[in-house]
Protein backbone atom coordinates (compact mmCIF):
# COMPACT_ATOMS: atom_id res chain seq x y z
CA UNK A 1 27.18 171.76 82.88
CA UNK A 2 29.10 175.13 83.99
CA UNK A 3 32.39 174.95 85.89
CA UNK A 4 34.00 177.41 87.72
CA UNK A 5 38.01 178.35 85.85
CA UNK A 6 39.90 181.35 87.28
CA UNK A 7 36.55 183.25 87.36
CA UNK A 8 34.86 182.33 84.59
CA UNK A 9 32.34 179.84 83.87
CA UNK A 10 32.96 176.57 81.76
CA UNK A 11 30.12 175.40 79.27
CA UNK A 12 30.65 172.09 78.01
CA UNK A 13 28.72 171.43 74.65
CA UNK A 14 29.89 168.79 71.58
CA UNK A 15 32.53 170.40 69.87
CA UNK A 16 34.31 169.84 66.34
CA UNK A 17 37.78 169.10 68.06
CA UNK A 18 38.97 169.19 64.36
CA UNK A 19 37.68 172.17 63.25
CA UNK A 20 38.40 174.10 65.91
CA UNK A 21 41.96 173.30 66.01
CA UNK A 22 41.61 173.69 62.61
CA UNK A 23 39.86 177.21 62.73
CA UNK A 24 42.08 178.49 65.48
CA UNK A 25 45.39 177.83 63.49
CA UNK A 26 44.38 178.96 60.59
CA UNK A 27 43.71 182.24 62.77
CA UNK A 28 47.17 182.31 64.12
CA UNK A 29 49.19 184.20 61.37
CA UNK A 30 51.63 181.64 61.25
CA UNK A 31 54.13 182.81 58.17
CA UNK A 32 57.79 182.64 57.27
CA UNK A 33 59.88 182.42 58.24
CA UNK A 34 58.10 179.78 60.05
CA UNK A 35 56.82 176.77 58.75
CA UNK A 36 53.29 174.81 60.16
CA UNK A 37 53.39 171.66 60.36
CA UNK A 38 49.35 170.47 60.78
CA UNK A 39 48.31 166.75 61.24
CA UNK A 40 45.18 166.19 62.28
CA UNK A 41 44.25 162.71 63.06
CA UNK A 42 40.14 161.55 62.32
CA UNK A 43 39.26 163.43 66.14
CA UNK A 44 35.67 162.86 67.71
CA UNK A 45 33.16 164.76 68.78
CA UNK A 46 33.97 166.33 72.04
CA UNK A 47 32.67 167.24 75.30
CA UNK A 48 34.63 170.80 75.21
CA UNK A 49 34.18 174.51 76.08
CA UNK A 50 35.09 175.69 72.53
CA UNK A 51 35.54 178.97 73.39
CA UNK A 52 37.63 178.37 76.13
CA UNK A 53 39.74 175.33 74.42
CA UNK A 54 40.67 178.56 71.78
CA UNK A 55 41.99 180.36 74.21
CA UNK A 56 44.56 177.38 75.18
CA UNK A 57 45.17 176.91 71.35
CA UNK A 58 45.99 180.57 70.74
CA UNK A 59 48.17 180.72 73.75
CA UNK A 60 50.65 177.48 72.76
CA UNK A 61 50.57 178.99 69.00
CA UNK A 62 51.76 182.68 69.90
CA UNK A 63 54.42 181.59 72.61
CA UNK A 64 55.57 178.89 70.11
CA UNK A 65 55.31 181.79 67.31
CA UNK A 66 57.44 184.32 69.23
CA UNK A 67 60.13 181.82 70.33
CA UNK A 68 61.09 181.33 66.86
CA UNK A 69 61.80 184.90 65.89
CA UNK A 70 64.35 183.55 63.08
CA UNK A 71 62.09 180.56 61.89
CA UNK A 72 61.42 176.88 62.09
CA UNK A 73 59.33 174.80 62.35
CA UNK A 74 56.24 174.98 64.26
CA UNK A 75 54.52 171.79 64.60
CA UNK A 76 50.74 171.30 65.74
CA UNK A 77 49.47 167.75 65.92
CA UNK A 78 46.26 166.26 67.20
CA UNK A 79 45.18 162.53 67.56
CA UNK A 80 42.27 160.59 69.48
CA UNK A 81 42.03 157.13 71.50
CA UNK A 82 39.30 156.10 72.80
CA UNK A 83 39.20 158.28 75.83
CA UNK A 84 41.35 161.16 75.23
CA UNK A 85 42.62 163.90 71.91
CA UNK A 86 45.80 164.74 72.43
CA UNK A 87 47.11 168.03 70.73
CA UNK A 88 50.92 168.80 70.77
CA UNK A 89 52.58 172.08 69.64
CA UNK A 90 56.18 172.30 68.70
CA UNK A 91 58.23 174.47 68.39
CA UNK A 92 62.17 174.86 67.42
CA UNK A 93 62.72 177.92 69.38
CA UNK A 94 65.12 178.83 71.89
CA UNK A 95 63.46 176.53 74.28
CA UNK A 96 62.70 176.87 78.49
CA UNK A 97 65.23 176.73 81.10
CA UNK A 98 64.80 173.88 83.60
CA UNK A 99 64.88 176.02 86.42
CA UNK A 100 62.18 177.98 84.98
CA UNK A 101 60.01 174.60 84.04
CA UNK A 102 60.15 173.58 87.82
CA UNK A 103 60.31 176.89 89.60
CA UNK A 104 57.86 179.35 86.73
CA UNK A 105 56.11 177.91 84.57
CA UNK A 106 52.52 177.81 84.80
CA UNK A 107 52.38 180.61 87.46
CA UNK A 108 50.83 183.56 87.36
CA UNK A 109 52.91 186.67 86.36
CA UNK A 110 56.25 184.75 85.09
CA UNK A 111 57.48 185.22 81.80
CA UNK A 112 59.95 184.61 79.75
CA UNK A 113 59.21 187.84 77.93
CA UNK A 114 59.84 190.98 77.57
CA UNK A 115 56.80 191.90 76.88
CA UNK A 116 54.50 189.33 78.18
CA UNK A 117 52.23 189.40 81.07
CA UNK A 118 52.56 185.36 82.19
CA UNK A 119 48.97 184.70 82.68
CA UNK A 120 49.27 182.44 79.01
CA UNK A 121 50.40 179.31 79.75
CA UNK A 122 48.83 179.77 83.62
CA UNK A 123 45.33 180.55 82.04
CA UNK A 124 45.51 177.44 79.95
CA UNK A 125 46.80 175.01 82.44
CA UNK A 126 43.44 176.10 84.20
CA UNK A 127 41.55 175.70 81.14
CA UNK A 128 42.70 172.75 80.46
CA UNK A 129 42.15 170.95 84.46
CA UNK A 130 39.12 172.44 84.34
CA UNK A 131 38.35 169.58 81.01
CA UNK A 132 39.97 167.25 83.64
CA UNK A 133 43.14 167.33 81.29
CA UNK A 134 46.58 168.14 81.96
CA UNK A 135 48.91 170.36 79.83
CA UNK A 136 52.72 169.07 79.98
CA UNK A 137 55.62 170.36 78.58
CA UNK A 138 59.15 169.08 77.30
CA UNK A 139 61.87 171.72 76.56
CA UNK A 140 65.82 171.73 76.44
CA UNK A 141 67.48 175.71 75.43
CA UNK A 142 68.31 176.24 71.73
CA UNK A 143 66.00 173.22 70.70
CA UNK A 144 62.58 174.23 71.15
CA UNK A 145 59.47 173.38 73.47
CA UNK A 146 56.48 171.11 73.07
CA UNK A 147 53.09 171.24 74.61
């Protein structure tokens, strides 16, 4: 099945949700002064994108990465129920304004960054509604974010 996300298609197939996660972090050149933090829960078989799930994977890992430019640690969890995985990053960085959680975040073209185009954390949001998920966030200045 092929579903239409901010102009690309989405092709569902049986995915590794383990490996992947695994594979994707192990991409992320995660070093110190950072410390990972991986738990990976027994995870199912699932009905995915892979490609496309990546993409949100890579995005959480380099914002987290970035706001830490002094260290911490950076957290990545995944566990299963019946229905759902659930994969939370962590980070202790310097953390999301509330103003910019209501107001920014997950729009097109807002950043945080100096450097940064904003389509991240917009691109994955759309990723993952398009896997009739939902991405959430938590965040308080000077104490980090998690996805």
């Amino acid at each position: 099945a092929a579903v239409k996300t901010s102009g690309e298609s989405t092709h569902f197939a049986a995915c590794d949700a383990a490996q992947l996660i695994a594979e994707v972090v192990a991409d992320a050149q995660i070093a110190p002064p950072i410390v990972l933090e991986l738990k990976l829960a027994p995870l199912p078989q699932v009905w995915w994108d892979g490609e496309q799930m990546k993409i949100v994977l890579r995005n959480l890992l380099v914002n987290a990465r970035e706001a830490m430019p002094n260290g911490g640690v950076l957290q990545v969890h995944a566990h299963s129920d019946e229905t759902h995985v659930s994969l939370i990053v962590r980070d202790e960085g310097v953390g999301l304004a509330p103003e910019f959680i209501k107001h920014r975040l997950f729009r097109p073209n807002q950043t945080t960054k100096t450097k940064g185009l904003g389509l991240g954390l917009y691109q994955s949001r759309e990723i993952v509604r398009a896997h009739r998920g939902e991405i959430l966030v938590e965040s308080a200045l000077g104490k980090g974010t998690k996805f």
